[in-house]
C-alpha atoms as a PDB file:
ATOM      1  CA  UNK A   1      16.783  -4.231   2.877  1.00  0.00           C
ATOM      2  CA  UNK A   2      16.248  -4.906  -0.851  1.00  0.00           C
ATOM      3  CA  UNK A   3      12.421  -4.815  -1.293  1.00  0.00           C
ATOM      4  CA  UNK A   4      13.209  -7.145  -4.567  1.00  0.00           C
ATOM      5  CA  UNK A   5      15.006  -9.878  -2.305  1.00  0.00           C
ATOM      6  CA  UNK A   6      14.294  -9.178   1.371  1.00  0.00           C
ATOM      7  CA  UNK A   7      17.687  -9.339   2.174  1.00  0.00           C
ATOM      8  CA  UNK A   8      20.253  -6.973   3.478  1.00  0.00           C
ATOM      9  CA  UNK A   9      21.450  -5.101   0.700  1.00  0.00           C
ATOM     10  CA  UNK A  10      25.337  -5.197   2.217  1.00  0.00           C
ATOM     11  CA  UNK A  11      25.737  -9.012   3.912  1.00  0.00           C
ATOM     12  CA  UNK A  12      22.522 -10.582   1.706  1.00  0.00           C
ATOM     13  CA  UNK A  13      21.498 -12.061   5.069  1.00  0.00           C
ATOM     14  CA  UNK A  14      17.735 -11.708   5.636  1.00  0.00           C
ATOM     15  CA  UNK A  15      16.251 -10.137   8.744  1.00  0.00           C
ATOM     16  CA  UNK A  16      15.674 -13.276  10.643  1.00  0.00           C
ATOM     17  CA  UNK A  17      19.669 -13.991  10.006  1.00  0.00           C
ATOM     18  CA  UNK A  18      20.816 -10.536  11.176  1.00  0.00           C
ATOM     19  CA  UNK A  19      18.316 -10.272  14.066  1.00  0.00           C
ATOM     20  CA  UNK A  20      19.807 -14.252  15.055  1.00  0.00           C
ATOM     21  CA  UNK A  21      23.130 -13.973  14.270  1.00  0.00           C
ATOM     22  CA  UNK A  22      24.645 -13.480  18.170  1.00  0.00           C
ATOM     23  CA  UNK A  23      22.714 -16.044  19.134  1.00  0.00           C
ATOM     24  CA  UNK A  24      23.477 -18.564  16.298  1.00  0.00           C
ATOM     25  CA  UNK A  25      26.228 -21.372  16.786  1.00  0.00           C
ATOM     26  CA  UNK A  26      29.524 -21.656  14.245  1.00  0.00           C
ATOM     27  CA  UNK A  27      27.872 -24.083  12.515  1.00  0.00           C
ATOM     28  CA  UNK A  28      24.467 -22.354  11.900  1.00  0.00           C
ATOM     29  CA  UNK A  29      26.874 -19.281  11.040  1.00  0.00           C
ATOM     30  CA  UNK A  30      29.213 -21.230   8.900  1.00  0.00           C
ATOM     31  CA  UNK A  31      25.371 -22.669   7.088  1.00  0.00           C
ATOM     32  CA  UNK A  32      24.494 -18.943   6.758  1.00  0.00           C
ATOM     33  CA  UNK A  33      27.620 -17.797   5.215  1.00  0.00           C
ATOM     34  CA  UNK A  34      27.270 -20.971   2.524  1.00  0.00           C
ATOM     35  CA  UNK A  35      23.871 -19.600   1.677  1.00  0.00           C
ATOM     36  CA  UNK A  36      25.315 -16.255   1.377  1.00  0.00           C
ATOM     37  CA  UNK A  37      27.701 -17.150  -1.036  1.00  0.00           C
ATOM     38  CA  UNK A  38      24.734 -18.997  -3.369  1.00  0.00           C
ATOM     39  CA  UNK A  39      22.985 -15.669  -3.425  1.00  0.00           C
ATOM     40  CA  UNK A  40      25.785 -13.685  -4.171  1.00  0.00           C
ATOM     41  CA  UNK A  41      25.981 -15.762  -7.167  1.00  0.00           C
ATOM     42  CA  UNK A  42      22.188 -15.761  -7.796  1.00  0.00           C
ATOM     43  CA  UNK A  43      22.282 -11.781  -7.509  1.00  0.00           C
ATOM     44  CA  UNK A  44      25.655 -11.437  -9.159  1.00  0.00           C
ATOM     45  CA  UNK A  45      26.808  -9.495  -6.113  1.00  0.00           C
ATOM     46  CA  UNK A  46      30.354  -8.860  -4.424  1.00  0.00           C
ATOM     47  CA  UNK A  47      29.887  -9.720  -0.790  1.00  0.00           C
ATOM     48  CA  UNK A  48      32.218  -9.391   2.504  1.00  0.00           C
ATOM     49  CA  UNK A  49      31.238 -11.895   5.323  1.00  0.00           C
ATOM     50  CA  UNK A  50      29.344 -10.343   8.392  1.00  0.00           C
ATOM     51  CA  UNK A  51      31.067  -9.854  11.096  1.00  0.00           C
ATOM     52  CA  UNK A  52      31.548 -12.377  14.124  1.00  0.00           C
END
């Protein structure tokens, strides 16, 4: 975890997202991965979706 974001250095989900993630619907996934992809743009990161 990035102590500058509090997010997962590798997927730039945050712990909450990673702990729920097994438990989370395709559509709560699908809103995850959207957020993901803001971030990587915020943080000017390269990411690869997490996997299912």
């Amino acid at each position: 975890m990035s102590e500058q974001t509090g997010l997962c250095i590798g997927c730039l989900r945050t712990i909450d997202e990673i702990a729920l993630w097994g438990q989370m619907s395709s559509a709560e996934r699908e809103q995850v991965l959207r957020q993901i992809q803001q971030r990587a743009g915020h943080w000017n990161v390269e990411t690869s979706p997490p996997a299912a």
